[in-house]
N, C-alpha and C. Protein backbone atom coordinates (compact mmCIF):
# COMPACT_ATOMS: atom_id res chain seq x y z
N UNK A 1 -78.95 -8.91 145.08
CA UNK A 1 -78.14 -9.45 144.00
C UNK A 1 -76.99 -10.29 144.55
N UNK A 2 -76.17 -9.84 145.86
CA UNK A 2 -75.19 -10.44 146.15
C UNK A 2 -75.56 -12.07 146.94
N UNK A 3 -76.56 -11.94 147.52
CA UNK A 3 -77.69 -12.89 148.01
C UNK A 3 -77.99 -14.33 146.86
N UNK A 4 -77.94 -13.69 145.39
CA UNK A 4 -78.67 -14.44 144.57
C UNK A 4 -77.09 -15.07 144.27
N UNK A 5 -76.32 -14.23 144.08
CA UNK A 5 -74.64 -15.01 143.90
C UNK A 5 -74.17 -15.95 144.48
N UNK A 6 -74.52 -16.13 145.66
CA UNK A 6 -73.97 -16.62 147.19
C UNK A 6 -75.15 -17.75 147.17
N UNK A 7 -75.93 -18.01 146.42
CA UNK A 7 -76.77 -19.29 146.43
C UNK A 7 -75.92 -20.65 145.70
N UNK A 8 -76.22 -21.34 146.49
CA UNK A 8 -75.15 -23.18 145.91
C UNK A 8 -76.48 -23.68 145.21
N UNK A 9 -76.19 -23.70 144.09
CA UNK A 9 -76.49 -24.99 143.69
C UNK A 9 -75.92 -25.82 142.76
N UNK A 10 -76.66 -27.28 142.98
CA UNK A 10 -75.69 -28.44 142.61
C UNK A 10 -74.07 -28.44 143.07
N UNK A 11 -73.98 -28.07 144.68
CA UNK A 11 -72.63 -27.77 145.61
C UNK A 11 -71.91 -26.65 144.82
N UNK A 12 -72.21 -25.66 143.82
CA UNK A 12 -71.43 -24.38 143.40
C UNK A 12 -71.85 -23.18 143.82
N UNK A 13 -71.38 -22.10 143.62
CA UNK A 13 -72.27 -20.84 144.23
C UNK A 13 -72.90 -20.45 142.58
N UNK A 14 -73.38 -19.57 142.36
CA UNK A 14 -74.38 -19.25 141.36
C UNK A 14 -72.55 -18.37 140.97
N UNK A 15 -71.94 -17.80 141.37
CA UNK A 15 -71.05 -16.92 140.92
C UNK A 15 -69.56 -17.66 140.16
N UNK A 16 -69.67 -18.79 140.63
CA UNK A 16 -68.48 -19.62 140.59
C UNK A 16 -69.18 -20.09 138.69
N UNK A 17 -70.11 -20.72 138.46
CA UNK A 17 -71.10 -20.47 137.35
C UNK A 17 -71.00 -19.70 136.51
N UNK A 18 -71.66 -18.42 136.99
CA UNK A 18 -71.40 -17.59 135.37
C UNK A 18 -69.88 -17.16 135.69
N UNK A 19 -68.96 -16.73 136.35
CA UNK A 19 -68.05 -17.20 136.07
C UNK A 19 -67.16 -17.63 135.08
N UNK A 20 -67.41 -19.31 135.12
CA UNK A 20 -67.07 -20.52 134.22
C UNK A 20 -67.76 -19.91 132.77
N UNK A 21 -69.06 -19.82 132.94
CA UNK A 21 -69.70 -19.41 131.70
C UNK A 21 -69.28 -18.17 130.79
N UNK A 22 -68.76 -17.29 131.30
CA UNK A 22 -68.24 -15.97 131.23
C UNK A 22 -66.97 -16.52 130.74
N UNK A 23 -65.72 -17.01 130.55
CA UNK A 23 -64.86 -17.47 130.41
C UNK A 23 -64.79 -18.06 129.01
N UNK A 24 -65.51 -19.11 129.08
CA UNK A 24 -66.09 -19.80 127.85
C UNK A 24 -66.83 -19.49 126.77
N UNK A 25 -68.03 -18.08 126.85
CA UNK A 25 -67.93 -17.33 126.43
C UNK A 25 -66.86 -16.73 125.56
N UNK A 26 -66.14 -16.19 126.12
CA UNK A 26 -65.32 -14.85 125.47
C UNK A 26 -64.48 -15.59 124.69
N UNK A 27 -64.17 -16.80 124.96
CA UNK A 27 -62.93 -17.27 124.33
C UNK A 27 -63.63 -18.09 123.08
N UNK A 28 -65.13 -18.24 123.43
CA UNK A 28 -65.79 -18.45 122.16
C UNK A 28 -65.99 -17.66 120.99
N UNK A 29 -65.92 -16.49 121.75
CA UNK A 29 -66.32 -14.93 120.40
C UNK A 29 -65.29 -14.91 120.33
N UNK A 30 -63.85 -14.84 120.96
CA UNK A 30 -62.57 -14.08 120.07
C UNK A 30 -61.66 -15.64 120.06
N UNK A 31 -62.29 -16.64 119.52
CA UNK A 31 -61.27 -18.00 119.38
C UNK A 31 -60.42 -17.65 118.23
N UNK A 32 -61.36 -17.09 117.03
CA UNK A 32 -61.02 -16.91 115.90
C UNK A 32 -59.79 -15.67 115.94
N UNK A 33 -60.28 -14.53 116.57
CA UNK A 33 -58.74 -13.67 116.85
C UNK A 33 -57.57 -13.95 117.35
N UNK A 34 -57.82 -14.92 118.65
CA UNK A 34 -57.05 -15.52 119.52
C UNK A 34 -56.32 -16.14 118.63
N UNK A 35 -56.41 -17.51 117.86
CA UNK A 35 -55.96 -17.75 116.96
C UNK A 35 -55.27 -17.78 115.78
N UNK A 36 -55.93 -16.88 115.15
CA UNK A 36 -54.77 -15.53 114.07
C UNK A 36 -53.73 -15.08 114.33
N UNK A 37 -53.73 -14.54 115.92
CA UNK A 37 -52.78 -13.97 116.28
C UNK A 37 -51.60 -15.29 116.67
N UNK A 38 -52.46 -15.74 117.33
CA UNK A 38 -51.42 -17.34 117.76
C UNK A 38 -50.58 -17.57 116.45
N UNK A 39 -51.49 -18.09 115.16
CA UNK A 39 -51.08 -18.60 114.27
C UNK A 39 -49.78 -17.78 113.64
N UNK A 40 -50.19 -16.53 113.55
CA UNK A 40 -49.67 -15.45 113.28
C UNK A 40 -48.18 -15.10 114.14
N UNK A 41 -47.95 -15.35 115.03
CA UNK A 41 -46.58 -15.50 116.10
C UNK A 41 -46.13 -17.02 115.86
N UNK A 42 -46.55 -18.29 115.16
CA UNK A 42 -45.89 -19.13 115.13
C UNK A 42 -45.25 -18.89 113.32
N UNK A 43 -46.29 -18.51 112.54
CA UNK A 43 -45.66 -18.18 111.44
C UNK A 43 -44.52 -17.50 111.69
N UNK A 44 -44.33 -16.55 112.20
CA UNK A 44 -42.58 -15.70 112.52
C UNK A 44 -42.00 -16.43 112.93
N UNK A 45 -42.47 -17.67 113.99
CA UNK A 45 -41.03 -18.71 114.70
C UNK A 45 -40.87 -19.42 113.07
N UNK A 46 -41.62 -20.18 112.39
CA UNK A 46 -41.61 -20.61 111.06
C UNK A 46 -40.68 -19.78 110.20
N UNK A 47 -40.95 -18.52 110.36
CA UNK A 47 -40.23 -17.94 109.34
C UNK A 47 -38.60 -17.35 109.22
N UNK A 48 -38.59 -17.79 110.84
CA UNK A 48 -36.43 -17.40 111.23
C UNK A 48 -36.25 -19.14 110.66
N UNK A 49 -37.06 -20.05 110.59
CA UNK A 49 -36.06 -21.04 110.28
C UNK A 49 -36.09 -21.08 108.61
N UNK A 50 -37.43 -21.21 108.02
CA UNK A 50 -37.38 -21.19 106.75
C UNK A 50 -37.74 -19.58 106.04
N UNK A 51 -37.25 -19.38 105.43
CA UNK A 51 -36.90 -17.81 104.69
C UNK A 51 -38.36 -17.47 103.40
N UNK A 52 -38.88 -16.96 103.51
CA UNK A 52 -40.02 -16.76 102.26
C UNK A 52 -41.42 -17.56 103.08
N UNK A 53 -41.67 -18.03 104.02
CA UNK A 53 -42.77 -18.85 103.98
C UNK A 53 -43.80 -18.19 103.70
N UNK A 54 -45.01 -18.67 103.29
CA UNK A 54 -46.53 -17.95 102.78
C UNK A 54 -47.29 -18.20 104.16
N UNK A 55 -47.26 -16.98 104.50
CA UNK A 55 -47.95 -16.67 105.84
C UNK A 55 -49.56 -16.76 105.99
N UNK A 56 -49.98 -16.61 104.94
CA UNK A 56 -51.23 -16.68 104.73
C UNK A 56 -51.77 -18.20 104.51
N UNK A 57 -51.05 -19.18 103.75
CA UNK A 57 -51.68 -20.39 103.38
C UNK A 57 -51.49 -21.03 105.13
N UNK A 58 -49.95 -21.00 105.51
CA UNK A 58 -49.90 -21.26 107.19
C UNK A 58 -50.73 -20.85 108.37
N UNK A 59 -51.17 -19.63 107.90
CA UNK A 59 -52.46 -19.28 109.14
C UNK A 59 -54.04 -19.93 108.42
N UNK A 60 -54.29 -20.10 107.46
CA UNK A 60 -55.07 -20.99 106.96
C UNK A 60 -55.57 -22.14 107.29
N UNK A 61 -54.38 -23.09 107.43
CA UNK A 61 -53.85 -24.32 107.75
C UNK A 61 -54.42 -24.34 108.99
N UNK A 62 -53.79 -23.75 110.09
CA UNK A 62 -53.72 -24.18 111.33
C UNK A 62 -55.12 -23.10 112.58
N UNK A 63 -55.51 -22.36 111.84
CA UNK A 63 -56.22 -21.26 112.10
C UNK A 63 -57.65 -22.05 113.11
N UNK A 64 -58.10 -23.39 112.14
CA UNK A 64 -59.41 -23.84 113.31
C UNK A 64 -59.12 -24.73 113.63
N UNK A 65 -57.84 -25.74 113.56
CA UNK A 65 -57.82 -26.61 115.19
C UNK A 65 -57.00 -25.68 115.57
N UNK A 66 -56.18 -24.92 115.56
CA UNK A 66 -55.79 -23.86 117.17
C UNK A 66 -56.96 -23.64 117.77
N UNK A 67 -57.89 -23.02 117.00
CA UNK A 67 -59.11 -22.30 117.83
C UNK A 67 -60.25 -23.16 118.74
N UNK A 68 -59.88 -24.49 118.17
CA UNK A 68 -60.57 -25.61 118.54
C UNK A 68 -60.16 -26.43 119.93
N UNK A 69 -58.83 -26.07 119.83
CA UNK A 69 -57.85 -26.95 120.87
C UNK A 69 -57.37 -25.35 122.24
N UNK A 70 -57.57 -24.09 122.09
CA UNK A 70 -57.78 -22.97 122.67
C UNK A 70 -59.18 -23.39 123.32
N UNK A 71 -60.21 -23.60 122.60
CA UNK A 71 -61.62 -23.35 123.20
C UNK A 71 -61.65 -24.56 124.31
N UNK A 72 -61.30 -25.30 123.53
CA UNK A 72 -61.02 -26.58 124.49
C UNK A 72 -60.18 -26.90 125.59
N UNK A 73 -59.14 -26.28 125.76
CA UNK A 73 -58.29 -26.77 127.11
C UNK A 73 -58.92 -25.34 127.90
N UNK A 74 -59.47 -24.11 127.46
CA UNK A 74 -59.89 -23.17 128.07
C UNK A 74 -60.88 -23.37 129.05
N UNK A 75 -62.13 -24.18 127.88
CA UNK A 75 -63.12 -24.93 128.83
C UNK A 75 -62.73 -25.67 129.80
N UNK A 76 -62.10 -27.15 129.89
CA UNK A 76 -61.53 -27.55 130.39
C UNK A 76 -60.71 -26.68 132.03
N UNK A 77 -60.06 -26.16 131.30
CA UNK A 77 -59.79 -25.32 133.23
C UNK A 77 -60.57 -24.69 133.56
N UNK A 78 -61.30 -24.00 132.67
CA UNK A 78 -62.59 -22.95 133.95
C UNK A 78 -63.63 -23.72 134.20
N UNK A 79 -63.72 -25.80 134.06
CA UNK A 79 -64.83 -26.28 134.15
C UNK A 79 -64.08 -26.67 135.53
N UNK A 80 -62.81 -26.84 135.26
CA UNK A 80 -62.00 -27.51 136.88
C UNK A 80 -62.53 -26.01 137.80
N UNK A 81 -62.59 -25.38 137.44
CA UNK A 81 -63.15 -24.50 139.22
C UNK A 81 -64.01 -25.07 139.60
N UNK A 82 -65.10 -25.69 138.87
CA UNK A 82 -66.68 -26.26 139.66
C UNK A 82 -66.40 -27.75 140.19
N UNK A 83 -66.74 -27.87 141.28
CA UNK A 83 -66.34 -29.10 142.06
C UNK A 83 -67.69 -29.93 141.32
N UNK A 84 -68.03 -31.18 141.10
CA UNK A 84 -68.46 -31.59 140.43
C UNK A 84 -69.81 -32.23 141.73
N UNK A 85 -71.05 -32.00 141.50
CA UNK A 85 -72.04 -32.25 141.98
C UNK A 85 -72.06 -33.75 142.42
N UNK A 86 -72.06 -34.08 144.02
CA UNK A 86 -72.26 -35.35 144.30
C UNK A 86 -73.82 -35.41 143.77
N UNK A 87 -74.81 -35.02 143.62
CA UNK A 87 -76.18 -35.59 143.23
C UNK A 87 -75.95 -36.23 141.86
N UNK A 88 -74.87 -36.20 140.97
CA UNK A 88 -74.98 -36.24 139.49
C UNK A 88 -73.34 -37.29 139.70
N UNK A 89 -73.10 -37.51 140.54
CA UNK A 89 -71.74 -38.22 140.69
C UNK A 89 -72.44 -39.93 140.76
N UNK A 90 -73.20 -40.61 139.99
CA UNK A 90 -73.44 -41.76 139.82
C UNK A 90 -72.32 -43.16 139.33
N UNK A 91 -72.70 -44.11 139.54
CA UNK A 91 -71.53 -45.06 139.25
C UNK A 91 -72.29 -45.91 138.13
N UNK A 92 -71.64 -45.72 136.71
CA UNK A 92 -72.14 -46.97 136.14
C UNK A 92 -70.99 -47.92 135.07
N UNK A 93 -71.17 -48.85 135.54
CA UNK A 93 -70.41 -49.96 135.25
C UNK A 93 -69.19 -49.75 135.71
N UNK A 94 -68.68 -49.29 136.88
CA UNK A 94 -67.69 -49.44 137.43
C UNK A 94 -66.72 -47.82 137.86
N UNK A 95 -67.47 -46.93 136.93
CA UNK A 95 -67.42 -45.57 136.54
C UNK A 95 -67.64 -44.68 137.08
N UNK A 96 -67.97 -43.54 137.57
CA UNK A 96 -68.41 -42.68 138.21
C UNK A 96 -68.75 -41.33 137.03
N UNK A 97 -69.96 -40.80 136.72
CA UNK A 97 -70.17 -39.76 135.44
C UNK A 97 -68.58 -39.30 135.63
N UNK A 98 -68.61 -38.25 137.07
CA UNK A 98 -67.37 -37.83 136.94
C UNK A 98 -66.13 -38.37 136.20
N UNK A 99 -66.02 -39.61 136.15
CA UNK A 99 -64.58 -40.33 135.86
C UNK A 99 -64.59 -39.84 133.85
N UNK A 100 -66.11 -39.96 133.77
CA UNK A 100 -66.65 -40.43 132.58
C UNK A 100 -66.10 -39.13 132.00
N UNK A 101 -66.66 -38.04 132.52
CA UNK A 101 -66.12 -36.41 132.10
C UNK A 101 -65.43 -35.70 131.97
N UNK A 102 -64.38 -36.74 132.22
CA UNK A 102 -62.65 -36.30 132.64
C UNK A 102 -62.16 -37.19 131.75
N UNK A 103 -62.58 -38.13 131.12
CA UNK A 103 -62.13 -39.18 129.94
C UNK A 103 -62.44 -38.54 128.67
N UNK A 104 -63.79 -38.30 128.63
CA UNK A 104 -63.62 -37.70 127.36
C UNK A 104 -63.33 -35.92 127.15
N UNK A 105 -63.38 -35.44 128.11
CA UNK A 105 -62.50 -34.06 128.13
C UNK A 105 -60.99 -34.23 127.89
N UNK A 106 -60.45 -35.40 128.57
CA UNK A 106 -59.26 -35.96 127.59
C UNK A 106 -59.01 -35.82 126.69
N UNK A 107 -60.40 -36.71 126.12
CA UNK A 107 -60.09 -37.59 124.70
C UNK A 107 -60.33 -36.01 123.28
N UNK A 108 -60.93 -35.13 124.23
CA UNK A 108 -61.44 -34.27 122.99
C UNK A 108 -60.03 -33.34 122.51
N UNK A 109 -59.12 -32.97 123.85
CA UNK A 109 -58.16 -32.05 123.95
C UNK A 109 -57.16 -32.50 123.43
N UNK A 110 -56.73 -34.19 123.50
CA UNK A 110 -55.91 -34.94 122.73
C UNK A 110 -56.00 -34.82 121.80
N UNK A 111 -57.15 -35.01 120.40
CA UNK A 111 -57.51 -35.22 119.57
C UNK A 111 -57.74 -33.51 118.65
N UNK A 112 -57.85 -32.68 119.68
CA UNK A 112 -57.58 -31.17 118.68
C UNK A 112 -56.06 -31.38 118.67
N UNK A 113 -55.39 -31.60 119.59
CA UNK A 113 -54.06 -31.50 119.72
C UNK A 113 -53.18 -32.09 118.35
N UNK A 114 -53.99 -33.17 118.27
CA UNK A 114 -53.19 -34.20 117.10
C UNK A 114 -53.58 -33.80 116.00
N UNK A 115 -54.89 -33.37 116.01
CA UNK A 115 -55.53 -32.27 114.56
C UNK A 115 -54.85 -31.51 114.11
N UNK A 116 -54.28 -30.18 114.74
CA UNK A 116 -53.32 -29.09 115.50
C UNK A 116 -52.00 -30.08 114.63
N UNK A 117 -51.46 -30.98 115.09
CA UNK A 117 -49.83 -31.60 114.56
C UNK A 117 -49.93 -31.38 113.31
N UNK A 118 -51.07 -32.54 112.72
CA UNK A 118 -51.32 -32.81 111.47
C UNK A 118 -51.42 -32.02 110.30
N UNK A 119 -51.77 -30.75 110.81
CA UNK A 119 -52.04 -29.35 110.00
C UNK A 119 -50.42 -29.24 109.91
N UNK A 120 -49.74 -28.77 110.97
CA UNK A 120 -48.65 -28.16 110.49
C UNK A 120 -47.71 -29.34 110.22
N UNK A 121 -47.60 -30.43 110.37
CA UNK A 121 -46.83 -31.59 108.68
C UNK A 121 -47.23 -31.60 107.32
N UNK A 122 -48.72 -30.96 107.49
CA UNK A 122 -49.28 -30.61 105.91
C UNK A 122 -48.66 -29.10 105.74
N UNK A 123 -48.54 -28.47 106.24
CA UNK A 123 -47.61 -26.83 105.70
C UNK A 123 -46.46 -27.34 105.52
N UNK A 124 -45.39 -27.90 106.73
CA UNK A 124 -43.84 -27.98 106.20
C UNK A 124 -44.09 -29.15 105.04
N UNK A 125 -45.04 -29.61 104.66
CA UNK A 125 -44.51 -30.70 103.23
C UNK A 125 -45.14 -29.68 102.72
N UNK A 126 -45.72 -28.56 102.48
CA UNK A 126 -45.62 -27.81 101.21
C UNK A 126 -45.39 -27.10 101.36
N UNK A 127 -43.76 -26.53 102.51
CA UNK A 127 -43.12 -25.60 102.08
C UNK A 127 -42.19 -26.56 101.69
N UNK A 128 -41.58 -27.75 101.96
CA UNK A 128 -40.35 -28.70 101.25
C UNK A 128 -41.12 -29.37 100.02
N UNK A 129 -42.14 -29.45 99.78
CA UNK A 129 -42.47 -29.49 98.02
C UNK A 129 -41.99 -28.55 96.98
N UNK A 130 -42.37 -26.99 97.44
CA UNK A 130 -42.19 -25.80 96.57
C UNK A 130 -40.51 -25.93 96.40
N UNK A 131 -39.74 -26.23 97.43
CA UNK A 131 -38.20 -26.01 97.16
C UNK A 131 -38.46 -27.89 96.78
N UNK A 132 -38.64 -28.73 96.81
CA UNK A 132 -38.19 -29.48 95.90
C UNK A 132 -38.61 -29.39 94.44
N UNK A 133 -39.67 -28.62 94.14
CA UNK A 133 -39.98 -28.56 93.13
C UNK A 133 -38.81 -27.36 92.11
N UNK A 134 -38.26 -26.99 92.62
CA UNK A 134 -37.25 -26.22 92.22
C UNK A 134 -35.92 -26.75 91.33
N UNK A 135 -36.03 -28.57 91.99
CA UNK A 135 -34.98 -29.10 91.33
C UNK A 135 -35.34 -29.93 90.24
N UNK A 136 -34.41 -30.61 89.47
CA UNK A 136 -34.93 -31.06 88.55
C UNK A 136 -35.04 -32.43 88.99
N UNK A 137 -34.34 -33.18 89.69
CA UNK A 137 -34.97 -34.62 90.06
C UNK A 137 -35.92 -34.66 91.16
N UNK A 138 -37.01 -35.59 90.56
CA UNK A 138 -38.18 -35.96 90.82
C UNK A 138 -38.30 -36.48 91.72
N UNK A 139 -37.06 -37.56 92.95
CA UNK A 139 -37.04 -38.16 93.63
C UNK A 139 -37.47 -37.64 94.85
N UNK A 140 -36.78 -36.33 95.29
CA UNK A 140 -36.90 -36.07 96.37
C UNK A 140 -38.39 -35.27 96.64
N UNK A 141 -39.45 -35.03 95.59
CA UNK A 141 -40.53 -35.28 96.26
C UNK A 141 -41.23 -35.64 96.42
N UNK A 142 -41.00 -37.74 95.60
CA UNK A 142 -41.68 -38.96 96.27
C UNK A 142 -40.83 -38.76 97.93
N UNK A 143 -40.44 -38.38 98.31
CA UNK A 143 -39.38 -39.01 99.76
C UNK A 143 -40.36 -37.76 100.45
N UNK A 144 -40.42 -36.63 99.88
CA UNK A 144 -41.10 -35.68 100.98
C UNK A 144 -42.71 -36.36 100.82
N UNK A 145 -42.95 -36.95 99.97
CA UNK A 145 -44.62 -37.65 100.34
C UNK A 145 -44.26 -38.56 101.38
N UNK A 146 -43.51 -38.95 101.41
CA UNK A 146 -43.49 -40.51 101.99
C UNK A 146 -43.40 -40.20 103.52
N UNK A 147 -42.17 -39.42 103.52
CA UNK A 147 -42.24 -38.94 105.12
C UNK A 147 -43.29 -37.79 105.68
N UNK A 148 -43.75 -37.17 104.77
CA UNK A 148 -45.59 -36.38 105.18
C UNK A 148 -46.29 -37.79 106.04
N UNK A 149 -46.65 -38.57 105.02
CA UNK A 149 -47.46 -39.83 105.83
C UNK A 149 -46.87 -40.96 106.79
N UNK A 150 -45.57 -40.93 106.21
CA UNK A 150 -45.18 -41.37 107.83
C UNK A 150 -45.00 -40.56 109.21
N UNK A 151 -44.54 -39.68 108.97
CA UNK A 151 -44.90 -38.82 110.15
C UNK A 151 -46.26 -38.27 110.69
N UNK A 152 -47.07 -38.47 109.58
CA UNK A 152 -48.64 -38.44 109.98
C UNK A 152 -49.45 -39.86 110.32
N UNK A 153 -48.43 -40.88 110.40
CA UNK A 153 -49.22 -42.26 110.84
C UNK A 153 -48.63 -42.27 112.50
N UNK A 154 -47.27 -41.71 112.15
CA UNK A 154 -46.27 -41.58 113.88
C UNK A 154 -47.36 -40.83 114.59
N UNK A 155 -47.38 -39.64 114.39
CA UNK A 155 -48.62 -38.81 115.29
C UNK A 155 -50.10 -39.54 115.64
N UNK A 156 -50.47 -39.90 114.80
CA UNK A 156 -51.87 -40.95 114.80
C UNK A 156 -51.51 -41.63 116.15
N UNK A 157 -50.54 -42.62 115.80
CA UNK A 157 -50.22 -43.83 116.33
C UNK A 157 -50.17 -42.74 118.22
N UNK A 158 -48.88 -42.26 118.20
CA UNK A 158 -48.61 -41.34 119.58
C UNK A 158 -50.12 -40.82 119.98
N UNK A 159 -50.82 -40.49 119.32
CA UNK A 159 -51.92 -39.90 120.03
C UNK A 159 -53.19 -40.86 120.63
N UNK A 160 -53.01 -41.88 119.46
CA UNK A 160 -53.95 -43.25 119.95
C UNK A 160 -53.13 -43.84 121.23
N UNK A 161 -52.06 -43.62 121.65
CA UNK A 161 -51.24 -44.04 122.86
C UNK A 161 -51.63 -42.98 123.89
N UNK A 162 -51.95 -42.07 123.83
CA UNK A 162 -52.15 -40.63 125.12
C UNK A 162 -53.54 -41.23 125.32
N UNK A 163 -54.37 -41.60 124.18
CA UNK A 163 -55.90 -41.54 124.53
C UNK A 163 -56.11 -42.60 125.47
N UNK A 164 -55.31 -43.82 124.42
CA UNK A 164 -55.15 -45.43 125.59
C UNK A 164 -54.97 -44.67 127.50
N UNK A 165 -53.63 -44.28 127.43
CA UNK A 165 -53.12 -43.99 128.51
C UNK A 165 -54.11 -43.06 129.54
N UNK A 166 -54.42 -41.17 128.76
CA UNK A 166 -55.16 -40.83 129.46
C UNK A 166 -56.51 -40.45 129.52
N UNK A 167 -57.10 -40.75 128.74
CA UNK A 167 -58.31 -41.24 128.80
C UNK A 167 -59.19 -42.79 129.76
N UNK A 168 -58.50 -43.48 128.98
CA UNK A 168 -58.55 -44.69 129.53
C UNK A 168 -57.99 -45.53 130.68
N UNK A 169 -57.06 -44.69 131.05
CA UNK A 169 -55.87 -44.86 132.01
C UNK A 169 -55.57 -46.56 131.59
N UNK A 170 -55.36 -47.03 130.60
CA UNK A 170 -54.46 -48.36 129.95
C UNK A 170 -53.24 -48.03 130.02
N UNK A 171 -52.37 -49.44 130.33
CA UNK A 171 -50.96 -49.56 130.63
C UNK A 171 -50.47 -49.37 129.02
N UNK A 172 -49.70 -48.64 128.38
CA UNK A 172 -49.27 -48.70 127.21
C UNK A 172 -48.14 -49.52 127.07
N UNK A 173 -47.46 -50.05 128.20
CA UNK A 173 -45.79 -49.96 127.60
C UNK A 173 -46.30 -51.30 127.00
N UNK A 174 -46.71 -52.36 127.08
CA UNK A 174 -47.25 -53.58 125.89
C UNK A 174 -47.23 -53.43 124.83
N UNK A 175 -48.38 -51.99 124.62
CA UNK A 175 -48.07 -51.75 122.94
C UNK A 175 -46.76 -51.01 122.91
N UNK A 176 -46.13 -50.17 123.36
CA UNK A 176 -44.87 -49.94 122.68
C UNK A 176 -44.10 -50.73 122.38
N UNK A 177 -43.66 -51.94 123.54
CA UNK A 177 -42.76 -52.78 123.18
C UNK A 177 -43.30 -53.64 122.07
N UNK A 178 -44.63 -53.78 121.51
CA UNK A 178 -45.36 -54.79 120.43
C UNK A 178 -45.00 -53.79 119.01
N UNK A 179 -45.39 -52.45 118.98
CA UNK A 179 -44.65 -51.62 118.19
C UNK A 179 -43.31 -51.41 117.60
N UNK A 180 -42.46 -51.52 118.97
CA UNK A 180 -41.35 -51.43 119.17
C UNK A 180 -40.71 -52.54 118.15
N UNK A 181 -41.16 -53.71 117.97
CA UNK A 181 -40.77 -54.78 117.59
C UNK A 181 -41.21 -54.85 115.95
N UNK A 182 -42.22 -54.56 115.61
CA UNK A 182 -43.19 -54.40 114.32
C UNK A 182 -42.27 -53.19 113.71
N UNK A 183 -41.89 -51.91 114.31
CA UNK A 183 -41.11 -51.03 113.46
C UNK A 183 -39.89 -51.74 113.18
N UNK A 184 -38.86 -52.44 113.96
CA UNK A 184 -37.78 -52.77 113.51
C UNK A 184 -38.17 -53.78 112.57
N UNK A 185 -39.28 -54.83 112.48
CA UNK A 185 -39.19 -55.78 111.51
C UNK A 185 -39.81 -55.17 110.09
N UNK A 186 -40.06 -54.15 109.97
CA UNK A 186 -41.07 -53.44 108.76
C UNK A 186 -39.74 -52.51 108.26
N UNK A 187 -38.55 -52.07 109.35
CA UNK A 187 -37.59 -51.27 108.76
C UNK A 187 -36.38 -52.28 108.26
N UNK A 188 -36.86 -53.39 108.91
CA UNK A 188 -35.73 -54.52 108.52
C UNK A 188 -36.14 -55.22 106.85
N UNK A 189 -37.59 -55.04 106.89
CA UNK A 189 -38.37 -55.71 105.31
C UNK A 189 -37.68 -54.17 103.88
N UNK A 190 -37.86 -53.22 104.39
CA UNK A 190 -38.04 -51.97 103.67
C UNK A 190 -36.80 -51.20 103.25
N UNK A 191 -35.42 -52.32 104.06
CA UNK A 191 -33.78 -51.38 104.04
C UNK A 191 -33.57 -51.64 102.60
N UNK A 192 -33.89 -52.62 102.05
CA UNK A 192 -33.63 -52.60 100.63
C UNK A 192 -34.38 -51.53 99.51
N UNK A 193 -35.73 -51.60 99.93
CA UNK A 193 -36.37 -50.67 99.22
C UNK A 193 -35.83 -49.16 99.06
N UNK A 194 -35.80 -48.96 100.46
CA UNK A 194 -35.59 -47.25 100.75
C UNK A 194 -33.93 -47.19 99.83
């Protein structure tokens, strides 16, 4: 048995393997507990700042991209123990698979991540709906829509910048400073409105 462990293949040992597999595994069967509980300890940080929150609609919310973005950076490090097979290390179009597998293991962990944001700007606008709904002018929760989706286009935008950057390894500061310039002229069109 220890014989059959101690065998390489594709440059790994058979143990280094299940291992990895073993890992990925478990965190596959208890993502969903893992999670709860996660969700469940950020609801209490949630709940010293705002007083009454509904713990249940908040672990709701955020319950499967946590578990999604857990399974994922989990994979992700127990895939970094396996040195990556020169037989399968090919170059195409300039690329190497490897380069290729590390881009979109990026792109996937980024993208629960920003999933993950997006959830919890959809809870705090409906815990600041319920207390605006408390008052009698109507204004302040066109202003809590408005900043829900702007702060959900900001995150978009920031996360399409990580993917540029690490995924793709693209120079970003171009688009910031092209951004940079487009927000002040869109906040310069909109000072009257707001």
């Amino acid at each position: 048995m220890n014989d059959f462990l101690q065998q390489v293949w594709l440059d790994n040992p058979v143990k280094n393997y299940l291992i990895v597999l073993g890992i990925i595994l478990f965190v596959l069967f208890l993502k969903r507990v893992i999670s709860r509980y996660l969700a469940g300890l950020l609801s209490r940080l949630i709940n010293k700042v705002w007083k009454n929150v509904d713990r249940k609609s908040f672990i709701g919310l955020v319950v499967q991209p946590l578990g999604f973005f857990l399974l994922i950076l989990v994979s992700l490090a127990s895939l970094h123990r396996l040195k990556f097979p020169h037989q399968l290390n090919i170059e195409v179009y300039e690329f190497t698979v490897h380069e290729v597998f590390l881009s979109l293991g990026s792109l996937v962990l980024i993208i629960s991540f920003i999933w993950l944001l997006l959830r919890v700007i959809d809870f705090i606008a409906v815990i600041l709906e319920k207390r605006a709904n408390q008052t009698k002018d109507q204004s302040d929760n066109q202003l809590i829509v408005f900043f829900k989706d702007f702060l959900k286009v900001i995150i978009v935008i920031i996360g399409i910048l990580m993917v540029m950057s690490f995924s793709f390894g693209m120079d970003v500061r171009n688009f910031l400073a092209g951004l940079s310039l487009v927000g002040a002229a869109i906040a310069l069109a909109l000072r009257e409105s707001l």
